[in-house]
C-alpha atoms as a PDB file:
ATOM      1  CA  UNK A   1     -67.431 -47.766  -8.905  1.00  0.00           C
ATOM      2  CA  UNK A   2     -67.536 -44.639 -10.557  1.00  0.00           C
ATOM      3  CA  UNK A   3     -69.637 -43.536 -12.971  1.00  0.00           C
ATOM      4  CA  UNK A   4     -66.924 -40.972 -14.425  1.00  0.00           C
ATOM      5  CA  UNK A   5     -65.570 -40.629 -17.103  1.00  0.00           C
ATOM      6  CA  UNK A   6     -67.978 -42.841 -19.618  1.00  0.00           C
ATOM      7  CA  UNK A   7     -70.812 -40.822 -17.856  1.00  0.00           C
ATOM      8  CA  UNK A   8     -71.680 -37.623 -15.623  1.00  0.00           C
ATOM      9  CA  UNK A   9     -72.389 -38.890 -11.841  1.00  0.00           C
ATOM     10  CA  UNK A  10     -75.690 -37.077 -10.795  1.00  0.00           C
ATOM     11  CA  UNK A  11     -76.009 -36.198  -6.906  1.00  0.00           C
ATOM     12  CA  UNK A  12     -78.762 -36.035  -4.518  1.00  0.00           C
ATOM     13  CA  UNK A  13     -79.120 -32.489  -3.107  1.00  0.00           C
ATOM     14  CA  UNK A  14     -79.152 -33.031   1.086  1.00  0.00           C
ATOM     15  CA  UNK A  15     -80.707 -30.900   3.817  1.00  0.00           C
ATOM     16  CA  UNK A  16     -79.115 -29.891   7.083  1.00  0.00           C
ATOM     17  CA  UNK A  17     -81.048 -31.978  10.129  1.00  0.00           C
ATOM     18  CA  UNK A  18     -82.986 -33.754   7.488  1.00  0.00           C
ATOM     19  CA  UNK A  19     -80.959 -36.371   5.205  1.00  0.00           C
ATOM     20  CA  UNK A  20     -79.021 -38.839   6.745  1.00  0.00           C
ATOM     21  CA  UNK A  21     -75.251 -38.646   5.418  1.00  0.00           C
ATOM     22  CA  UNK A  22     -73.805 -42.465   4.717  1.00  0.00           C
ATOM     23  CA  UNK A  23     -70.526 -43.989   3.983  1.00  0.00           C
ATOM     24  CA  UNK A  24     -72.027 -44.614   0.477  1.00  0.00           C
ATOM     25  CA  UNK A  25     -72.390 -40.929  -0.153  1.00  0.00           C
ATOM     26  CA  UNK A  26     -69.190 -39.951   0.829  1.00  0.00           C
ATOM     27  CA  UNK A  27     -67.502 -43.100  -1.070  1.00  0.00           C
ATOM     28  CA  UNK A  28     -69.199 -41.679  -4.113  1.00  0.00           C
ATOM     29  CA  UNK A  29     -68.209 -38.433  -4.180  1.00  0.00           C
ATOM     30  CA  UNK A  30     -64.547 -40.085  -3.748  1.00  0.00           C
ATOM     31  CA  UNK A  31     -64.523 -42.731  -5.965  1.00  0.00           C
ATOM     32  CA  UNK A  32     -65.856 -39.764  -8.698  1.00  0.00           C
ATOM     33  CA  UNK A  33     -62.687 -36.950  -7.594  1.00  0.00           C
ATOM     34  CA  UNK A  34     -60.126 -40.355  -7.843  1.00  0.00           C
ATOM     35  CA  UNK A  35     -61.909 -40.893 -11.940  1.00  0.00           C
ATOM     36  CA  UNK A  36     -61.013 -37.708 -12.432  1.00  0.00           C
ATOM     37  CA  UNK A  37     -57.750 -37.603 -11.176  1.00  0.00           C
ATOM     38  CA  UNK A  38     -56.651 -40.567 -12.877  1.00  0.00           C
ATOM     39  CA  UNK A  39     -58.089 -39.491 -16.108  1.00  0.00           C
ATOM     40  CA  UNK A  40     -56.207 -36.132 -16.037  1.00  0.00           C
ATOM     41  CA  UNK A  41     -53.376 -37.876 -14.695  1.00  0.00           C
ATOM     42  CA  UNK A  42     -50.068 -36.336 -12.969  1.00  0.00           C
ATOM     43  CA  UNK A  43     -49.514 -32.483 -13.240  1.00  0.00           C
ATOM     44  CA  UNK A  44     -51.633 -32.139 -16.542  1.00  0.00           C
ATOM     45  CA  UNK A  45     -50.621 -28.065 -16.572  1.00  0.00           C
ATOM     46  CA  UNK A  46     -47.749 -29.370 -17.613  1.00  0.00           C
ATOM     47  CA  UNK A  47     -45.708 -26.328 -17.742  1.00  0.00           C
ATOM     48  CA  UNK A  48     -48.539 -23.906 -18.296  1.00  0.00           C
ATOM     49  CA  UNK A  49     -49.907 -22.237 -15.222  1.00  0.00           C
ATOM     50  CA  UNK A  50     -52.843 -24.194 -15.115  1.00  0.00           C
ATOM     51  CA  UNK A  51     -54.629 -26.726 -17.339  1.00  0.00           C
ATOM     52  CA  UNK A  52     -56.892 -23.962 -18.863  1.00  0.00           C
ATOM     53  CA  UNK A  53     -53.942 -22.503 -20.077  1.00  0.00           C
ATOM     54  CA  UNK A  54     -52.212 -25.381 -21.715  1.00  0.00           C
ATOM     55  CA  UNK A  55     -55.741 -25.927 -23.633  1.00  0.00           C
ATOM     56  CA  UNK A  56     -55.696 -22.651 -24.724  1.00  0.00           C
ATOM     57  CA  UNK A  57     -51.754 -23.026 -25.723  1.00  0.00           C
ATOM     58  CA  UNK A  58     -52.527 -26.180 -27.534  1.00  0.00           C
ATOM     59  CA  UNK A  59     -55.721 -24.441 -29.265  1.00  0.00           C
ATOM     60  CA  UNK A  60     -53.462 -21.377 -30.122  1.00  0.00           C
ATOM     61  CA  UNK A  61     -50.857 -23.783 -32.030  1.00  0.00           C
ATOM     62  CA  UNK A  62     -53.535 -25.744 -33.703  1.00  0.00           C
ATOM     63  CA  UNK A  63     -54.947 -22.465 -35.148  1.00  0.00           C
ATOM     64  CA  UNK A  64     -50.991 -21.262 -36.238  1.00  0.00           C
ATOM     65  CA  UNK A  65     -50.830 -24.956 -37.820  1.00  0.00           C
ATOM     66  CA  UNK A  66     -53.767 -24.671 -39.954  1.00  0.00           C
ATOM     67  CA  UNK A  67     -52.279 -21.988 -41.573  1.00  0.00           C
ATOM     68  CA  UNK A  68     -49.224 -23.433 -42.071  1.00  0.00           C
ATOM     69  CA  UNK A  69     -47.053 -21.339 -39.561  1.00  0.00           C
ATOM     70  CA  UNK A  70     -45.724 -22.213 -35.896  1.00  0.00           C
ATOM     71  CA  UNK A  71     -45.503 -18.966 -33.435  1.00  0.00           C
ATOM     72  CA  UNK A  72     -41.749 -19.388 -32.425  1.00  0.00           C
ATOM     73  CA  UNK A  73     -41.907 -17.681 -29.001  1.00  0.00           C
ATOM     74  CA  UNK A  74     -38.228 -16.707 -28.966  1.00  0.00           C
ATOM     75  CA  UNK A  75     -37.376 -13.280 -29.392  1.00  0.00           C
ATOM     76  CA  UNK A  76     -35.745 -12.358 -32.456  1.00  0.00           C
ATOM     77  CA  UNK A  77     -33.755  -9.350 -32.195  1.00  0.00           C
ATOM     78  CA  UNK A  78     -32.471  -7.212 -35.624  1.00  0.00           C
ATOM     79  CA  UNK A  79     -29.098  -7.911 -36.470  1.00  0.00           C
ATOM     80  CA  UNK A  80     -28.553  -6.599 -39.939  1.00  0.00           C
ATOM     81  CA  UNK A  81     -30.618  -6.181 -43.326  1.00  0.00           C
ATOM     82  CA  UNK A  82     -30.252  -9.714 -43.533  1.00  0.00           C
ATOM     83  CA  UNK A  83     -29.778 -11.693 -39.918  1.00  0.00           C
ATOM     84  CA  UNK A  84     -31.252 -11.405 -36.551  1.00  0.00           C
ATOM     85  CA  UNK A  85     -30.476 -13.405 -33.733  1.00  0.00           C
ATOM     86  CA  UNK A  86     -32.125 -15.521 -31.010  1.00  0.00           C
ATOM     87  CA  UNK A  87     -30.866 -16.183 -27.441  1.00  0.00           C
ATOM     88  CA  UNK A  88     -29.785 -20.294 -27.424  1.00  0.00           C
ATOM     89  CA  UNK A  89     -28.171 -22.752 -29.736  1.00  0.00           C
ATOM     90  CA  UNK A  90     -31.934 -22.825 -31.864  1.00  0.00           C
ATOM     91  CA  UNK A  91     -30.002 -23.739 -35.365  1.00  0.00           C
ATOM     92  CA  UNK A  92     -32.246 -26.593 -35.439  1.00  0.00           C
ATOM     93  CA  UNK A  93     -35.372 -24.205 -35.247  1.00  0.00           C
ATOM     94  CA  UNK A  94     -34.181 -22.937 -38.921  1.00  0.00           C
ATOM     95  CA  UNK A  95     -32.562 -25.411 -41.167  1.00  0.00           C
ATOM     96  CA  UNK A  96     -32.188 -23.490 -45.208  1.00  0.00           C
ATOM     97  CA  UNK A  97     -35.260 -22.920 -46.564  1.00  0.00           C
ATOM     98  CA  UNK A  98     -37.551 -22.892 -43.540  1.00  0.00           C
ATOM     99  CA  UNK A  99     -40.330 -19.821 -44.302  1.00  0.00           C
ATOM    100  CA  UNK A 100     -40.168 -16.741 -41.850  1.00  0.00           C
ATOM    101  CA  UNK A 101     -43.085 -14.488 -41.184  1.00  0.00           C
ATOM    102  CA  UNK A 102     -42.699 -11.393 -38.956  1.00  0.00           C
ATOM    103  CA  UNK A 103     -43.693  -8.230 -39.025  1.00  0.00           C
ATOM    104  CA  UNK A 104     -42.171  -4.339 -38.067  1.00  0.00           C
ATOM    105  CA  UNK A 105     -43.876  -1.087 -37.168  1.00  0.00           C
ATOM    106  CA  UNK A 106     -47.142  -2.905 -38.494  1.00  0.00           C
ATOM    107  CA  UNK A 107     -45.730  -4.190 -42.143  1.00  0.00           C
ATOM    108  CA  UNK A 108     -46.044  -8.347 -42.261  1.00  0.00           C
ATOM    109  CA  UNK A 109     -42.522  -9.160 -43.961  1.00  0.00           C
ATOM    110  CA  UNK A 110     -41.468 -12.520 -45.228  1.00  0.00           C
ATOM    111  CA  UNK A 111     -38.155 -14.179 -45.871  1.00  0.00           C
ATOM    112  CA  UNK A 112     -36.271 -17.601 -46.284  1.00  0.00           C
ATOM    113  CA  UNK A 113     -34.005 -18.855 -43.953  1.00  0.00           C
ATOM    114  CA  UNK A 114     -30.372 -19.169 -45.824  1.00  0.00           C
ATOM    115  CA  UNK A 115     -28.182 -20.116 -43.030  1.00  0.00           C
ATOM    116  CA  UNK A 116     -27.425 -20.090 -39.270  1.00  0.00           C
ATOM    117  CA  UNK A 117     -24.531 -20.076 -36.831  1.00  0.00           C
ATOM    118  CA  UNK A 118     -24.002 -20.180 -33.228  1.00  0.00           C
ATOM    119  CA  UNK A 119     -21.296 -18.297 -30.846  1.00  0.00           C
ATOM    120  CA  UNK A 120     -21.407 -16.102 -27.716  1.00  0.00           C
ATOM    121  CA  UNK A 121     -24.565 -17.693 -26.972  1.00  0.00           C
ATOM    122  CA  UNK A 122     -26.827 -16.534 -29.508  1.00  0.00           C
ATOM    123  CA  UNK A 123     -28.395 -18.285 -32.701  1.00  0.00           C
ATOM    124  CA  UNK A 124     -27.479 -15.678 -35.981  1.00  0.00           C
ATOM    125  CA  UNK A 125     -29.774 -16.919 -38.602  1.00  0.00           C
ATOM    126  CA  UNK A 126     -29.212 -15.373 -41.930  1.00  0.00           C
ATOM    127  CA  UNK A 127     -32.365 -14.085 -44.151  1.00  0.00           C
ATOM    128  CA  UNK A 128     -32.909 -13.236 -47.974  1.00  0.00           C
ATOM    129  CA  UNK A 129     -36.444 -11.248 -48.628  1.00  0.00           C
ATOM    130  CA  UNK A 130     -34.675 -10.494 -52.053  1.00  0.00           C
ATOM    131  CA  UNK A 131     -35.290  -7.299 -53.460  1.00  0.00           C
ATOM    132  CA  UNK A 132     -39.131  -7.735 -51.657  1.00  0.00           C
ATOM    133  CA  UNK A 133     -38.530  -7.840 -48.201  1.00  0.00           C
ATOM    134  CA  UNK A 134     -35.901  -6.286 -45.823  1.00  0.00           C
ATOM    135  CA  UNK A 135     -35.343  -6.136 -42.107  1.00  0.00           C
ATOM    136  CA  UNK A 136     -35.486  -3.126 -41.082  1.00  0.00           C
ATOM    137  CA  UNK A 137     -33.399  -2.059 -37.454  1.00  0.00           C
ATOM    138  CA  UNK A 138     -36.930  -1.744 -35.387  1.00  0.00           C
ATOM    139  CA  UNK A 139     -38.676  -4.237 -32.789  1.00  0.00           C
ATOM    140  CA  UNK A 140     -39.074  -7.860 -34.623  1.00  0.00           C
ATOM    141  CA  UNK A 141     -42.977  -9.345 -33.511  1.00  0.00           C
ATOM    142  CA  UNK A 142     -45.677 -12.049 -34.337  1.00  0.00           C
ATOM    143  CA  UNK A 143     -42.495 -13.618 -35.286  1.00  0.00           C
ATOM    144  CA  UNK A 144     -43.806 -17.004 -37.241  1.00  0.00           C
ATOM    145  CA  UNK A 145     -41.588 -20.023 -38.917  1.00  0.00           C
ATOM    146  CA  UNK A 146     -42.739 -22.807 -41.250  1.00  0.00           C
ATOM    147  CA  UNK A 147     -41.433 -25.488 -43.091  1.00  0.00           C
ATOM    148  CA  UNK A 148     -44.161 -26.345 -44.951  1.00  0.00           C
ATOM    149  CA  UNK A 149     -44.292 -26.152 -48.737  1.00  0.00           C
ATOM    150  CA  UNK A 150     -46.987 -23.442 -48.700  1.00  0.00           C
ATOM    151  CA  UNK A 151     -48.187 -21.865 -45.444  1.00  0.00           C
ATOM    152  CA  UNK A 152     -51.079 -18.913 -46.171  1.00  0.00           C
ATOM    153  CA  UNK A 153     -49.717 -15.819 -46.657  1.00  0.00           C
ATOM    154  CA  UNK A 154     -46.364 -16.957 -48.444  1.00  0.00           C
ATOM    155  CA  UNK A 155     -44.852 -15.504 -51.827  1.00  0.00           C
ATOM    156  CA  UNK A 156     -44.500 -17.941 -54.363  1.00  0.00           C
ATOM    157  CA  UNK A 157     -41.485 -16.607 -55.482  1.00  0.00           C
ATOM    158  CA  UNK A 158     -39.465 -13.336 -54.429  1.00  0.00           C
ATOM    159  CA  UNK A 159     -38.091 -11.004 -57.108  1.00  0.00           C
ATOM    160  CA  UNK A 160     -34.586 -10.015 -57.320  1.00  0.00           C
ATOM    161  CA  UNK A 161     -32.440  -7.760 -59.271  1.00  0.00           C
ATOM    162  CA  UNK A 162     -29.704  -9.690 -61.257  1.00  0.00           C
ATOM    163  CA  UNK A 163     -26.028  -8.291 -60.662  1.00  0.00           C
ATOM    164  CA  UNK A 164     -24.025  -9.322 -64.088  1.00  0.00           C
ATOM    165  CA  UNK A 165     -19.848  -8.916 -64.714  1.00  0.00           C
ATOM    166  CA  UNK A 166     -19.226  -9.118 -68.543  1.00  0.00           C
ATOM    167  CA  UNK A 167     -22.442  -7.114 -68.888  1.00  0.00           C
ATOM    168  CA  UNK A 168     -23.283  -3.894 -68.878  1.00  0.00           C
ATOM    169  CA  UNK A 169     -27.167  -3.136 -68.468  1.00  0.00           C
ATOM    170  CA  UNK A 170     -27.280   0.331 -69.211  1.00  0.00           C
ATOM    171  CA  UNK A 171     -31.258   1.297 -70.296  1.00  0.00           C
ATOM    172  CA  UNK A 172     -31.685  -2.649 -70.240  1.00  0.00           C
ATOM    173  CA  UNK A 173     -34.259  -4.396 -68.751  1.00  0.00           C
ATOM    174  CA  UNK A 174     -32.983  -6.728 -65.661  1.00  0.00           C
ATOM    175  CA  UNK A 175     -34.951  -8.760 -63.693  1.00  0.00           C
ATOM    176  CA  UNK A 176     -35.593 -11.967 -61.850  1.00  0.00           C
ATOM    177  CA  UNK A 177     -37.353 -13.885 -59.254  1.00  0.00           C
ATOM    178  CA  UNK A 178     -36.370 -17.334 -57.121  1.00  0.00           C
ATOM    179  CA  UNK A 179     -38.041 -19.314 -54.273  1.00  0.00           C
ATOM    180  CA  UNK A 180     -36.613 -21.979 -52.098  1.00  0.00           C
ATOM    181  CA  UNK A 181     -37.826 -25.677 -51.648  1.00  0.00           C
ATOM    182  CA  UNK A 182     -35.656 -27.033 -48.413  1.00  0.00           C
ATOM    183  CA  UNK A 183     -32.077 -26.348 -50.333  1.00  0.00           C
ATOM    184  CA  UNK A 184     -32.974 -25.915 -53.232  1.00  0.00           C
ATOM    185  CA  UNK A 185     -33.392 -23.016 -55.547  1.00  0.00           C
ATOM    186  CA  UNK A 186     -35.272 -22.450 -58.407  1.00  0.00           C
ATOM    187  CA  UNK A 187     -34.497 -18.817 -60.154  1.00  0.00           C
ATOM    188  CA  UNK A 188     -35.012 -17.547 -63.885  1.00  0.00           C
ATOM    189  CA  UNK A 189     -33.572 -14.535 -64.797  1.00  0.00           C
ATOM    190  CA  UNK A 190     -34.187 -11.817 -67.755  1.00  0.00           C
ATOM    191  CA  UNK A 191     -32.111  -9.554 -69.541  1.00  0.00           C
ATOM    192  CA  UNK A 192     -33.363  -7.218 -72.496  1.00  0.00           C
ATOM    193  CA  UNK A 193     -30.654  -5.502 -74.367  1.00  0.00           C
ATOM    194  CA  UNK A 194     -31.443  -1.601 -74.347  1.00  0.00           C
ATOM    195  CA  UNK A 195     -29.570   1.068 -76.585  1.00  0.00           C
ATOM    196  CA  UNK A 196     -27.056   1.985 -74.019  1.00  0.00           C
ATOM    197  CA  UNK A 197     -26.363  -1.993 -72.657  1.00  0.00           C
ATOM    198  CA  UNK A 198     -23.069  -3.922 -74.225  1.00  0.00           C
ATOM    199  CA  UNK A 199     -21.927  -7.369 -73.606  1.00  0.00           C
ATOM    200  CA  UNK A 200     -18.300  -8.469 -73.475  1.00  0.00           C
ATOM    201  CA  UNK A 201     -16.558 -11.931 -73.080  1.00  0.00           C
ATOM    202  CA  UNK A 202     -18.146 -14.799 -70.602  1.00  0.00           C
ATOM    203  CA  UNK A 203     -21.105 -12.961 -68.866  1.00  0.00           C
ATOM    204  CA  UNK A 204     -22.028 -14.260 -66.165  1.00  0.00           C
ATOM    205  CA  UNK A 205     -24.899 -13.337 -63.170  1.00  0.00           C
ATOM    206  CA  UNK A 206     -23.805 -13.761 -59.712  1.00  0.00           C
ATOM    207  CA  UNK A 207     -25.528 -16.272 -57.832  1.00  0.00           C
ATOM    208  CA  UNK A 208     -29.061 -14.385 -55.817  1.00  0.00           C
ATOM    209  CA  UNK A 209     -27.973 -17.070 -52.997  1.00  0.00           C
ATOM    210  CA  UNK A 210     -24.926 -18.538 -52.090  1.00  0.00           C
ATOM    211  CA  UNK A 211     -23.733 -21.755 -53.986  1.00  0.00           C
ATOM    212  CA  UNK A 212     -24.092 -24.390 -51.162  1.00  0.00           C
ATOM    213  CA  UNK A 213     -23.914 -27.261 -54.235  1.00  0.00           C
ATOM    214  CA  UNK A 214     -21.932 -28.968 -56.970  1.00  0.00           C
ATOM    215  CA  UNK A 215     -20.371 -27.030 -60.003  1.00  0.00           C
ATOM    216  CA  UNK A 216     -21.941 -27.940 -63.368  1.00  0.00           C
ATOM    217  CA  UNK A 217     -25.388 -27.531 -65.461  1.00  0.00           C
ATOM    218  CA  UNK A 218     -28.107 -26.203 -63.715  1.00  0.00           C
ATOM    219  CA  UNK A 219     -31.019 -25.337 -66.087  1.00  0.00           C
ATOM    220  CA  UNK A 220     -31.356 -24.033 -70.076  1.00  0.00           C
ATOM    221  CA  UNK A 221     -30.669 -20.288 -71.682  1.00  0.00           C
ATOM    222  CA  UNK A 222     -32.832 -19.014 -74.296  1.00  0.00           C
ATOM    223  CA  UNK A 223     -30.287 -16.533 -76.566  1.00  0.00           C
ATOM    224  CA  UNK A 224     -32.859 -14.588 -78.510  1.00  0.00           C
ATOM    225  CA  UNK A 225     -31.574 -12.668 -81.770  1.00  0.00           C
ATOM    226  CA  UNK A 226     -35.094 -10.745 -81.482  1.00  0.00           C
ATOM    227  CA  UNK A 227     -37.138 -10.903 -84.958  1.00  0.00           C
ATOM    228  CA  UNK A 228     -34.149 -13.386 -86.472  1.00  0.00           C
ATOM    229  CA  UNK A 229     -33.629 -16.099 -84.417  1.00  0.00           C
ATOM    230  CA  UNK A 230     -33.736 -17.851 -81.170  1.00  0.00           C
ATOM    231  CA  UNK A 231     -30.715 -20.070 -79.773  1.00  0.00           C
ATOM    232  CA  UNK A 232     -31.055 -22.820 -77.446  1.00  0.00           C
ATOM    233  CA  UNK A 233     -28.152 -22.765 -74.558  1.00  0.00           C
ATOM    234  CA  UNK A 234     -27.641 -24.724 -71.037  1.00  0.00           C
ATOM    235  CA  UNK A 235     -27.105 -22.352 -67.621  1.00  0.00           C
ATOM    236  CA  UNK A 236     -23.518 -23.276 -65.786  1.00  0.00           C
ATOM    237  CA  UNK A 237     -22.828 -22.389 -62.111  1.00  0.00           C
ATOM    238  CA  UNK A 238     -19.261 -22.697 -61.220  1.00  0.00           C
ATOM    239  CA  UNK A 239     -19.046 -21.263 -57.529  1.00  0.00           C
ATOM    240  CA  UNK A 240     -21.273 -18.186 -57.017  1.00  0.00           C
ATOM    241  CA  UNK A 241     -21.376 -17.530 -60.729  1.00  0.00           C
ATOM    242  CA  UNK A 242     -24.018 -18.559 -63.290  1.00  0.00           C
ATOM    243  CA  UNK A 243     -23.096 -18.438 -66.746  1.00  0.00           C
ATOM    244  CA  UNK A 244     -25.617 -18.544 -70.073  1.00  0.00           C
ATOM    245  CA  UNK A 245     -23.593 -20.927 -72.054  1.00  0.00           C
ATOM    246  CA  UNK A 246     -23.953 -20.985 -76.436  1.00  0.00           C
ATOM    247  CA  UNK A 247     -24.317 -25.171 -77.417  1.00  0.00           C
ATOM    248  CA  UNK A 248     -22.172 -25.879 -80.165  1.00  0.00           C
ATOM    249  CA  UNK A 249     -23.395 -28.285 -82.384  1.00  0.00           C
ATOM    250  CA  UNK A 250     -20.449 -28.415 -84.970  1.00  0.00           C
ATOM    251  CA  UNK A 251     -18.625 -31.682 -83.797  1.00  0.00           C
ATOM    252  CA  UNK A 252     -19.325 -35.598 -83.424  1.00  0.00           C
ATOM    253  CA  UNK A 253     -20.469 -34.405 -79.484  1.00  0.00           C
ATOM    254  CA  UNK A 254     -22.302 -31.429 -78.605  1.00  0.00           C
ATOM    255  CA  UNK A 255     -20.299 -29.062 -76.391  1.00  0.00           C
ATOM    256  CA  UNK A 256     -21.276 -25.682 -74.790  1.00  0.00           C
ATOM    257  CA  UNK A 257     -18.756 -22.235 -74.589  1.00  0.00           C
ATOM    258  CA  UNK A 258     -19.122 -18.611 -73.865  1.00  0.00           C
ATOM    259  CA  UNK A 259     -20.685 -16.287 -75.306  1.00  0.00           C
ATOM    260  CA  UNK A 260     -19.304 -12.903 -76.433  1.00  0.00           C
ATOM    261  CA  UNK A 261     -20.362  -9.151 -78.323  1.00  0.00           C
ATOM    262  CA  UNK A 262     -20.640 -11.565 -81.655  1.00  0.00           C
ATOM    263  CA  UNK A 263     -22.082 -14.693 -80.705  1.00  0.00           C
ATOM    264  CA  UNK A 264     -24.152 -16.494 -81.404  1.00  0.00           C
ATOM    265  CA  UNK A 265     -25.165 -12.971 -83.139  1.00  0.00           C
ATOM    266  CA  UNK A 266     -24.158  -9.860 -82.726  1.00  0.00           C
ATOM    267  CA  UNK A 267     -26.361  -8.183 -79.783  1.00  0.00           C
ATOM    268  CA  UNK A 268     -27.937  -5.437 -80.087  1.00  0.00           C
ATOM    269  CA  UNK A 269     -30.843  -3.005 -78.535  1.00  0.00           C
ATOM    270  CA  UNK A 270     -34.304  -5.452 -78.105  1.00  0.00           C
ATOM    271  CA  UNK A 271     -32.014  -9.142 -77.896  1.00  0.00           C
ATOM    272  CA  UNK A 272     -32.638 -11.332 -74.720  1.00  0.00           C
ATOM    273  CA  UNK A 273     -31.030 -13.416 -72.206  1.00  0.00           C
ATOM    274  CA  UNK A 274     -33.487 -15.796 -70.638  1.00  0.00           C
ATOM    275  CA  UNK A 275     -31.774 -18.510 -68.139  1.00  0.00           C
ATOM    276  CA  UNK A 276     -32.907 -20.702 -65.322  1.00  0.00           C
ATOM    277  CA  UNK A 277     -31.574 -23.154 -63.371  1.00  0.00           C
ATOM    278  CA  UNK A 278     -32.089 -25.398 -59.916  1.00  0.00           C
ATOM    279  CA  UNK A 279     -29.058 -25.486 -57.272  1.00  0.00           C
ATOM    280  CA  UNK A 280     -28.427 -26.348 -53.906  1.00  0.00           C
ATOM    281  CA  UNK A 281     -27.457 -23.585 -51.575  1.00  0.00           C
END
């Protein structure tokens, strides 16, 4: 019997022409090398080159784990501002909204997954950094994914710069900032009215990512008549446009409609659009 693996089997030392070598010996040393073969069991390298190595793998993605990020090992090669590719159907790898951390010529850069597709045997997986991050056509390393809701190192939210038909921003201030949980977005979105910025019929903003969803109410608008009066209004999306909808309260049932250069004031220099909403992309 072995005394492997519950303890360490301790060996007598022998001397040449002196100690007698038994059976017993070598049956020990045996029964001890067929412990530790069956505790290790088959092949345990796996398909490292050795066991050391697969320790030291499985160490290495422990430590990427407690920081919330898994070390993809692919190469990811630059596509465009907003895709790069990987060798292999991997569309699995990146379902919308998983977290990507990378970084080129020495800058860490991080971005949300928005989409893949597959063809001519590469994975294209398609990227939004908004106006924060953006690939740049150099060498992609330390290339990182995660789909947890918070892995170290991760923006809480990534600006963007709202694009608006209907509106002109002029000297205005324009700005806005979104993150992704799985597929869904969360955004808000401000406008200030300068001098030089006018409003006409049904603005609307253009979605910062693609509608993947339902058409309908997504969040609340806050129309601010600044120093009069502030109006409470719903957020539409109807494809890839969001709309800041006035709530009419004049009838037996509350409806919503546009707005326009007169209501629900006239706008002028120092008025605000506030809107947010959730969708699915």
């Amino acid at each position: 019997m072995s005394a492997y693996p519950s303890s360490i089997k301790s060996f007598t030392a022998k001397t040449d022409f002196i100690d007698d070598v038994l059976a017993a010996h070598v049956n020990d040393i045996q029964n001890e090398v067929m412990a530790i073969e069956t505790e290790l069991g088959t092949l345990p390298k796996g398909s490292a080159a050795d066991v050391k190595a697969r320790i030291e793998a499985v160490e290495s993605r422990l430590a990427d784990l407690e920081t919330g990020w898994i070390a993809d090992g692919a190469t990811w090669t630059y596509a465009s501002a907003t895709t790069f590719t990987v060798s292999g159907d991997v569309q699995a790898r990146f379902p919308k909204g998983t977290k990507i951390k990378l970084t080129q010529s020495s800058t860490v850069k991080y971005f949300y997954a928005i989409g893949t597709s597959y063809g001519g045997g590469v994975t294209t997986v398609t990227i939004t950094g908004g106006s924060d991050y953006t690939l740049a056509n150099a060498a992609i390393t330390a290339n990182y994914r995660s789909y947890q809701a918070a892995p170290q190192g991760f923006p809480q939210r990534f600006n963007f710069t709202p694009v608006w038909t209907n509106l002109t921003v002029g000297n205005g201030a324009n700005t806005g900032v979104f993150s992704i949980d799985n597929n869904a977005l969360t955004f808000q979105a401000s406008f200030t009215f300068g001098s030089t910025s006018s409003i006409g019929t049904a603005p609307f903003m253009t979605a910062p990512v693609l509608n993947g969803g339902l058409n309908g109410i997504i969040g609340f608008a806050e129309l601010r008549d600044t120093g009069t009066a502030n109006y409470v209004g719903i957020t539409v999306i109807n494809a890839n446009n969001i709309y800041p909808q006035l709530q009419n309260a004049s009838g037996t049932y509350l409806t919503y409609s546009n707005l326009t250069a007169t209501t629900p004031h006239t706008w002028a220099a120092t008025d605000i659009i506030n809107i947010n909403g959730v969708y699915l992309i």
